[in-house]
C-alpha atoms as a PDB file:
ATOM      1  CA  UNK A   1       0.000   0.000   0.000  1.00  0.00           C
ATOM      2  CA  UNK A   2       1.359   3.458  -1.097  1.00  0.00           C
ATOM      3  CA  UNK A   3       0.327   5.853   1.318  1.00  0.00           C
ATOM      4  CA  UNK A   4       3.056   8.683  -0.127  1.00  0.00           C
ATOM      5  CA  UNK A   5       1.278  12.133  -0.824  1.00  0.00           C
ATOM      6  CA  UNK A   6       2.367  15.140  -2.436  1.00  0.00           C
ATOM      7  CA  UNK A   7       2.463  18.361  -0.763  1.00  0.00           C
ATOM      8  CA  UNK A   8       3.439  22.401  -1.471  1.00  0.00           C
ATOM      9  CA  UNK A   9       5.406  24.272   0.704  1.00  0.00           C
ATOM     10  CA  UNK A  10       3.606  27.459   1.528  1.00  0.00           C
ATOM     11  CA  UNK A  11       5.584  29.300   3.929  1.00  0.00           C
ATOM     12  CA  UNK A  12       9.098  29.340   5.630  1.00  0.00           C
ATOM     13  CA  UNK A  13       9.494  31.046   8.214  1.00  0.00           C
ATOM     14  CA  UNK A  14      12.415  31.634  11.089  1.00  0.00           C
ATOM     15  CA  UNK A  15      10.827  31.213  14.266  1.00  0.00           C
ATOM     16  CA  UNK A  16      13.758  31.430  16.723  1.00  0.00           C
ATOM     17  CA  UNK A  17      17.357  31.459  16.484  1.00  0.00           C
ATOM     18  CA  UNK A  18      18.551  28.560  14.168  1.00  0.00           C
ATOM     19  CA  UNK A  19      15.121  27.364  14.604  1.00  0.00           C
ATOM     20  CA  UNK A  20      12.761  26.690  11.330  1.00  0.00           C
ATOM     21  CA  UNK A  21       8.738  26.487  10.772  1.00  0.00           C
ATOM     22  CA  UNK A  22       7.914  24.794   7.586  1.00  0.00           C
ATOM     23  CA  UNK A  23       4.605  25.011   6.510  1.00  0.00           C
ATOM     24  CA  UNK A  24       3.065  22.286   4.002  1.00  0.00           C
ATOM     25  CA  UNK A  25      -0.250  22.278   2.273  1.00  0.00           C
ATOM     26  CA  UNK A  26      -1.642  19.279   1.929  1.00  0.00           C
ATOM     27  CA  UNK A  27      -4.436  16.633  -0.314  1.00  0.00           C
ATOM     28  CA  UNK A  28      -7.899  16.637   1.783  1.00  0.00           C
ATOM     29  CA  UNK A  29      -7.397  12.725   2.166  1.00  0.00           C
ATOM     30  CA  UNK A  30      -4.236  13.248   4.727  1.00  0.00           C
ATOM     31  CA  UNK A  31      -5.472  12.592   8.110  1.00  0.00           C
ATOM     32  CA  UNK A  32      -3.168  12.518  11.324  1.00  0.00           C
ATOM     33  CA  UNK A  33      -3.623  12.481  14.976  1.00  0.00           C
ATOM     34  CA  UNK A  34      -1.570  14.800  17.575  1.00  0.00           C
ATOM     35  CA  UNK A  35       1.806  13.195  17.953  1.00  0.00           C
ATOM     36  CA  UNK A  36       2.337  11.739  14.904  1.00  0.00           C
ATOM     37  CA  UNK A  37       5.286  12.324  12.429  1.00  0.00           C
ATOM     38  CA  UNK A  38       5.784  12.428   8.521  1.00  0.00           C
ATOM     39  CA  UNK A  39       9.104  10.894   6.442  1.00  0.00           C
ATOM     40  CA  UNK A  40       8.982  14.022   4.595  1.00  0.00           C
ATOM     41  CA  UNK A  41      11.493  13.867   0.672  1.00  0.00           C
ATOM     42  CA  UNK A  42      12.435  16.254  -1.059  1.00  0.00           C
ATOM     43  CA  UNK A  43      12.642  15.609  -5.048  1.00  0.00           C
ATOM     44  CA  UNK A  44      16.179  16.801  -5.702  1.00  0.00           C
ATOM     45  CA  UNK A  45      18.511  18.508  -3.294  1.00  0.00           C
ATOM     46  CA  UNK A  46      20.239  21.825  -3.976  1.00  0.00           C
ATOM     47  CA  UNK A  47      23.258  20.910  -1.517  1.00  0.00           C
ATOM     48  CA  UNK A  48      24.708  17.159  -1.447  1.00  0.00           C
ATOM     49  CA  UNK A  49      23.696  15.228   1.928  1.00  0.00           C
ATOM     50  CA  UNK A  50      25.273  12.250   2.671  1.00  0.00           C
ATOM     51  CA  UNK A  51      21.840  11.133   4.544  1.00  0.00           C
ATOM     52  CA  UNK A  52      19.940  11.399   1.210  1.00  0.00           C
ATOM     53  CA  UNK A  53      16.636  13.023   0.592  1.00  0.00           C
ATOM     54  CA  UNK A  54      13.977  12.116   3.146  1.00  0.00           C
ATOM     55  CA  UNK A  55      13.865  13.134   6.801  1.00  0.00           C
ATOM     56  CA  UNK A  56      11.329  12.203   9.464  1.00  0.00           C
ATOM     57  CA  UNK A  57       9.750  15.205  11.256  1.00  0.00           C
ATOM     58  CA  UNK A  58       7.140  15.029  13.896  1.00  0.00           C
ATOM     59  CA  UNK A  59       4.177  17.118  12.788  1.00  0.00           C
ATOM     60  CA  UNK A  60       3.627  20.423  14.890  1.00  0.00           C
ATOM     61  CA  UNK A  61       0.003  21.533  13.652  1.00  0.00           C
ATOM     62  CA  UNK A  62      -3.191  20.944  15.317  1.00  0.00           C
ATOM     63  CA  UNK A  63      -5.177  17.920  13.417  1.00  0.00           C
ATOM     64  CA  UNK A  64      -8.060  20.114  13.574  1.00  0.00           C
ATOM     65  CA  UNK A  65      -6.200  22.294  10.701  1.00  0.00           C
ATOM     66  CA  UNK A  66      -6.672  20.000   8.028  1.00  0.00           C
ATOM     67  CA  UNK A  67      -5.036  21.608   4.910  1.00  0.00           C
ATOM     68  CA  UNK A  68      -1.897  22.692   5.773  1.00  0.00           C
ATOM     69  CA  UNK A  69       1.096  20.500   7.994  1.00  0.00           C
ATOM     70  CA  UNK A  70       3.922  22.641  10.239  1.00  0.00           C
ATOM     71  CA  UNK A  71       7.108  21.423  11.062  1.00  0.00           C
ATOM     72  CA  UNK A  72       9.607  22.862  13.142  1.00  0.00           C
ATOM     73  CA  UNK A  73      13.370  22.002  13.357  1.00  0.00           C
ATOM     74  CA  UNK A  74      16.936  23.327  14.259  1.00  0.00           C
ATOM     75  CA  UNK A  75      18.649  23.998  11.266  1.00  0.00           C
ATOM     76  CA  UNK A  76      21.712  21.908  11.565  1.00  0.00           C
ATOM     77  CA  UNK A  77      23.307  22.693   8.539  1.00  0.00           C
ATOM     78  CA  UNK A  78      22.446  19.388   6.738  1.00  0.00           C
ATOM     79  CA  UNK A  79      22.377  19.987   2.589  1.00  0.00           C
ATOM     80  CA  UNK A  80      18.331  18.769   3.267  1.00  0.00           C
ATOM     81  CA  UNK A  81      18.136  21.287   5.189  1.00  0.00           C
ATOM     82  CA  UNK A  82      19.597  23.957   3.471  1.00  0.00           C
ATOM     83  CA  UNK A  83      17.589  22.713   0.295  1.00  0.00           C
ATOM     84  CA  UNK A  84      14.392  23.608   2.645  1.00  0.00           C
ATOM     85  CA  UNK A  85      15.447  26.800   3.684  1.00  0.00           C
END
């Protein structure tokens, strides 16, 4: 079962100091509870990353906002990283 879905980055946003909101909209059929997380992949990366593409990130919206997805993370300096930011 494939249960990948595409989604557009809508905002970026620096939210404290090295810190990083990303904020996703996504298909009507992506449901999650609070607590869950996302493997989140990026199609090509603009800075090489020894880890590869894909990153799992725990999901920092409410559920009850059902079209768009926030993540937050420390920006680390990884080349997936950079490629987000």
């Amino acid at each position: 079962m494939n249960l990948a879905k595409k989604a557009n980055i809508v905002s970026i946003k620096q939210i404290a100091e090295r810190t990083t909101e990303v904020r996703l909209r996504v298909p009507d059929t992506f449901i999650f509870r609070a607590g869950q997380w996302i493997w989140l992949s990026v199609p090509e990366l603009k800075y090489p990353d020894p880890r590869g593409n894909t990153r799992m990130f725990s999901i920092a919206s409410s559920p009850a906002k059902r079209e768009e997805v926030e993540i937050i993370f420390r920006n680390s300096g990884s080349g997936f990283k950079k490629t987000l930011t």
